[in-house]
N, C-alpha and C. Protein backbone atom coordinates (compact mmCIF):
# COMPACT_ATOMS: atom_id res chain seq x y z
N UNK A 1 -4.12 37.21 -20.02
CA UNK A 1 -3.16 36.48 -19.22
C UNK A 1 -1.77 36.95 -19.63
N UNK A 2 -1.40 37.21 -18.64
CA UNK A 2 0.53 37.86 -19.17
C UNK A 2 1.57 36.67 -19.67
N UNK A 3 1.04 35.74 -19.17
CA UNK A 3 2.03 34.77 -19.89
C UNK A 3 1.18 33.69 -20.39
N UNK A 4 2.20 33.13 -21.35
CA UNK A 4 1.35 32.51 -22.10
C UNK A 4 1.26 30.57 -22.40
N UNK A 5 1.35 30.35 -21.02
CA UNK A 5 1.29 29.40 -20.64
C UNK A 5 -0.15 28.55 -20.64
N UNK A 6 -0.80 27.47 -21.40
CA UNK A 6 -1.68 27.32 -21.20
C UNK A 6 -2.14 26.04 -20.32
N UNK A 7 -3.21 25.98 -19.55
CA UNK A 7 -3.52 25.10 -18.53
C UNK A 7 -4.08 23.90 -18.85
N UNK A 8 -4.23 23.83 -20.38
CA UNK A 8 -4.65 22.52 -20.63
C UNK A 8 -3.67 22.20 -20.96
N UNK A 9 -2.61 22.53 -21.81
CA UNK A 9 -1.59 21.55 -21.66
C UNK A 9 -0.61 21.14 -20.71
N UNK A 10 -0.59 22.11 -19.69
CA UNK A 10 -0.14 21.68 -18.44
C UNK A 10 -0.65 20.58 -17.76
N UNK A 11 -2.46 20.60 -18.43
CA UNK A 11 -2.48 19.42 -17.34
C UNK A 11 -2.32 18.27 -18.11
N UNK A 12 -2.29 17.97 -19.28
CA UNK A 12 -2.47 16.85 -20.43
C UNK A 12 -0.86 16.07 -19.59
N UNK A 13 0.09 17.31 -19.96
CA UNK A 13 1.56 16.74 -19.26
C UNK A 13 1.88 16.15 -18.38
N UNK A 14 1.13 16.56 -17.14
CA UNK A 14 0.79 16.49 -16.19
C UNK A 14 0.45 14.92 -16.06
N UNK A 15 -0.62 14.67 -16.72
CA UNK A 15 -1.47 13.56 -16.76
C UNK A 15 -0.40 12.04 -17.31
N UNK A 16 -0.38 12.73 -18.45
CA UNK A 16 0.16 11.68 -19.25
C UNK A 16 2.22 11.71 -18.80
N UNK A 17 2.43 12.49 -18.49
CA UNK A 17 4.27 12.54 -18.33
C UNK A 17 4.21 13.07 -16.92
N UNK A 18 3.78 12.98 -15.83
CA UNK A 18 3.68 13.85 -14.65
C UNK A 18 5.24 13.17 -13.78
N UNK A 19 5.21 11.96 -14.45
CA UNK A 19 6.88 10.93 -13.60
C UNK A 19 8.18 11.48 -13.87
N UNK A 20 8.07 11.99 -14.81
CA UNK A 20 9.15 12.67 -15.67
C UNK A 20 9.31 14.22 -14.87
N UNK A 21 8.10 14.83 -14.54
CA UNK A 21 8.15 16.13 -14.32
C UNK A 21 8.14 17.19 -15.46
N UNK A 22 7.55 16.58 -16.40
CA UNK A 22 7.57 17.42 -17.88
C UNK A 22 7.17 18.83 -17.77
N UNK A 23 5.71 18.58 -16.68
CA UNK A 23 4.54 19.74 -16.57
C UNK A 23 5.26 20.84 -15.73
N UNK A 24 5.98 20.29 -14.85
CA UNK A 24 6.69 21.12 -13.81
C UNK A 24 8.02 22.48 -15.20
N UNK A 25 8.28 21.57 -15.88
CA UNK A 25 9.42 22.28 -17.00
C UNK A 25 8.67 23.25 -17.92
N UNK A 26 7.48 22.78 -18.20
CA UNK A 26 6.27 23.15 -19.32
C UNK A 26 6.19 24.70 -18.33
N UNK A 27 5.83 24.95 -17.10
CA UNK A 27 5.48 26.24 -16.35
C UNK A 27 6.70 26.55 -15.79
N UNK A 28 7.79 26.32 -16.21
CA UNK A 28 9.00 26.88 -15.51
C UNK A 28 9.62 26.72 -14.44
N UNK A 29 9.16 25.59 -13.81
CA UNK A 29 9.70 25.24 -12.55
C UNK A 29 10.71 24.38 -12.60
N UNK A 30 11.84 24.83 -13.30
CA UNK A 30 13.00 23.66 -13.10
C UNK A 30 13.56 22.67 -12.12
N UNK A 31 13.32 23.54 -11.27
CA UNK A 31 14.08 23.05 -9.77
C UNK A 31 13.12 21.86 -9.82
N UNK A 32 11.91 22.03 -9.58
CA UNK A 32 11.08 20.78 -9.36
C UNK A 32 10.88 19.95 -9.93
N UNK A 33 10.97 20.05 -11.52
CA UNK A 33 11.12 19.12 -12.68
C UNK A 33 12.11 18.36 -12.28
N UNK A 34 13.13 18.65 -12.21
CA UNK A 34 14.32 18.11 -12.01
C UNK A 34 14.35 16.99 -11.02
N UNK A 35 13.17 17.77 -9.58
CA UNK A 35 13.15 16.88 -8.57
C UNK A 35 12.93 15.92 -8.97
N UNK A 36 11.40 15.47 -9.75
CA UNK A 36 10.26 14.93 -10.01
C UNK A 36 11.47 14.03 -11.12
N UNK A 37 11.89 14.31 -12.24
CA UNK A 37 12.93 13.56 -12.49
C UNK A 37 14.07 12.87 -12.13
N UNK A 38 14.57 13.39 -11.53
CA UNK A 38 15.84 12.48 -10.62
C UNK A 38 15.12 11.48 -10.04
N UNK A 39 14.02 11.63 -9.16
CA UNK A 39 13.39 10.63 -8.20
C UNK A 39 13.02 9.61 -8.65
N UNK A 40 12.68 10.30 -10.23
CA UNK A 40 12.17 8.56 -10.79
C UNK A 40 13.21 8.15 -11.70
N UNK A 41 14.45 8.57 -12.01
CA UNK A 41 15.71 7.83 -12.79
C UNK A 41 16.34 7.53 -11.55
N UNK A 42 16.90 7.80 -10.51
CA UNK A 42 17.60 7.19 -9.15
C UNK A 42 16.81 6.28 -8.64
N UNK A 43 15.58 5.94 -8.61
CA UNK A 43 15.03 5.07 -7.81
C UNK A 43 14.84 3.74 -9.01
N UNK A 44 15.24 4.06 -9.94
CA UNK A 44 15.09 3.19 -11.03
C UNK A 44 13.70 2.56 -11.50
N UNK A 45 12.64 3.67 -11.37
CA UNK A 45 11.29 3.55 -11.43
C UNK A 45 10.27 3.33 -10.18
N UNK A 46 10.87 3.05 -9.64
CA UNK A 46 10.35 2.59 -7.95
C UNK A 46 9.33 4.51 -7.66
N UNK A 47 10.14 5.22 -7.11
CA UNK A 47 9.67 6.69 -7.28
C UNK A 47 9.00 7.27 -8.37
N UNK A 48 9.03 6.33 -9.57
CA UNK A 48 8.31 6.91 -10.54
C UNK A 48 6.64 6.95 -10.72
N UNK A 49 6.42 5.83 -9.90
CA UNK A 49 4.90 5.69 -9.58
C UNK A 49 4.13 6.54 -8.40
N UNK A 50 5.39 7.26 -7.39
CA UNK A 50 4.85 7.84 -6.78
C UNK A 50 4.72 9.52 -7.25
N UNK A 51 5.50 9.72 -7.82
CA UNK A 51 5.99 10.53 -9.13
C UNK A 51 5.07 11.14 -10.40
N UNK A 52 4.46 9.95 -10.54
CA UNK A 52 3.35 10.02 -11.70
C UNK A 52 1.82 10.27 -10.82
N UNK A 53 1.50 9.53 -9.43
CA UNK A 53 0.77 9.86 -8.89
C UNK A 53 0.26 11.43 -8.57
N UNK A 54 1.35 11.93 -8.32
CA UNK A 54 1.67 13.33 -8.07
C UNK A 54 1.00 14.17 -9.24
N UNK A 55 1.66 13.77 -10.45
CA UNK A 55 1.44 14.13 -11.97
C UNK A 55 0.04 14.17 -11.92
N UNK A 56 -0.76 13.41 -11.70
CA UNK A 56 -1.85 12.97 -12.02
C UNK A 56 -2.85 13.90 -11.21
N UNK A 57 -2.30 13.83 -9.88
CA UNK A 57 -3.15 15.02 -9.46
C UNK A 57 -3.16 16.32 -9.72
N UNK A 58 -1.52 16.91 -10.21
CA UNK A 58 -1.75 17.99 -10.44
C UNK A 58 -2.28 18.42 -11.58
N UNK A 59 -2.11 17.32 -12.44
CA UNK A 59 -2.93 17.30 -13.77
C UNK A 59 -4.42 18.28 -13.23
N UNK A 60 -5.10 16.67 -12.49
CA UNK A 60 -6.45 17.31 -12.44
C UNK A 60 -6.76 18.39 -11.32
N UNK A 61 -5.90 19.27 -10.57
CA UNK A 61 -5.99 20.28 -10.56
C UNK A 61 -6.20 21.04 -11.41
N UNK A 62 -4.93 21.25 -12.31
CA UNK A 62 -4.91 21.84 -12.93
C UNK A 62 -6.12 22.45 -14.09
N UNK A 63 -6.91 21.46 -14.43
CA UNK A 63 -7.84 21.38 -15.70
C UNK A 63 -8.97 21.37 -15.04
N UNK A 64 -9.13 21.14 -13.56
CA UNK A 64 -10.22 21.85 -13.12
C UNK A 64 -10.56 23.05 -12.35
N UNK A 65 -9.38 24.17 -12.08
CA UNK A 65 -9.15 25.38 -12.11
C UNK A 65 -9.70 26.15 -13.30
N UNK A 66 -10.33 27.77 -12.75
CA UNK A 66 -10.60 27.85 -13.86
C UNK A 66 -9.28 29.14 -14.40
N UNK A 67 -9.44 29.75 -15.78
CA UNK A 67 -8.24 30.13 -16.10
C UNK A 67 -7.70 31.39 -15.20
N UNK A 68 -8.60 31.78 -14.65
CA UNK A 68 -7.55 33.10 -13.56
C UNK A 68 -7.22 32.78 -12.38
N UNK A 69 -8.02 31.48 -11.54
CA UNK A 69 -7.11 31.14 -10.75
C UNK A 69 -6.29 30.00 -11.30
N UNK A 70 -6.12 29.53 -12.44
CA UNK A 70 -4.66 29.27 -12.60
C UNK A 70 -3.54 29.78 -12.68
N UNK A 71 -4.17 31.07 -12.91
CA UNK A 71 -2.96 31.59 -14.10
C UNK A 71 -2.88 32.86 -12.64
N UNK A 72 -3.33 33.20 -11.49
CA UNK A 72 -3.11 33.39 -10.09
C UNK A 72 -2.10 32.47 -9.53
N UNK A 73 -2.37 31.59 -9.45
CA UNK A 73 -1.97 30.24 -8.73
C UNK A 73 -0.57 29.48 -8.76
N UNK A 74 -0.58 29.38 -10.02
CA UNK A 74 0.30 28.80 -10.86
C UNK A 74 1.69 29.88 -11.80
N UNK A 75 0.91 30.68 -12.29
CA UNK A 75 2.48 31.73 -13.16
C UNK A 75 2.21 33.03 -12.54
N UNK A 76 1.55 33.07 -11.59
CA UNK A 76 1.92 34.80 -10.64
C UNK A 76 2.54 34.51 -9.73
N UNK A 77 1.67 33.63 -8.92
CA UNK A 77 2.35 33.42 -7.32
C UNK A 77 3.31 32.29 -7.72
N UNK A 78 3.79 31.72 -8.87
CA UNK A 78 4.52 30.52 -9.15
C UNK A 78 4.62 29.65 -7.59
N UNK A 79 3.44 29.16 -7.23
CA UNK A 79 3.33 27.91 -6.78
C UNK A 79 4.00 26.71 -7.24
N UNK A 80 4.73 25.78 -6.34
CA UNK A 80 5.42 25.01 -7.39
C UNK A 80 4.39 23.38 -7.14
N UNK A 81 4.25 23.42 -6.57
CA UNK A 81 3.58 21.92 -5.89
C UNK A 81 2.25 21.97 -5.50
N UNK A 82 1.59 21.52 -6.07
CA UNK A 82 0.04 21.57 -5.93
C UNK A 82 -0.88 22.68 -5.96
């Protein structure tokens, strides 16, 4: 794998911090982290549940991919959202 990003902890982040947008920062996607953050500090948590929902799925995307189409998917084609 050329980079060395790994997909279980993407999805752990994912899982457990997905409101925050941690996982999105963890694979380099700032822009979207950022989204995924703002939405849930401006909405004053309100967005954060929809936020974490999000998290949660991409979590379990993520960890049920296996490692070359993640690592296709996710840090080649840098997919940012699902």
């Amino acid at each position: 794998m050329a980079n060395d990003k790994n997909k279980i902890a993407a999805g752990i982040l994912a899982i457990l911090l997905g409101g925050l947008g941690i996982h999105k920062f963890y694979l380099g996607y700032t822009k979207a982290g950022i989204i995924m953050l703002l939405v849930s500090l401006l909405t004053f948590g309100v967005g954060a549940v929809v936020m974490e929902i999000i998290g949660i799925v991409e979590g379990v995307i993520y960890l049920t991919m296996n490692d070359d189409q993640f690592a296709a998917t996710y840090l080649s084609a840098s997919k940012e959202w699902f």
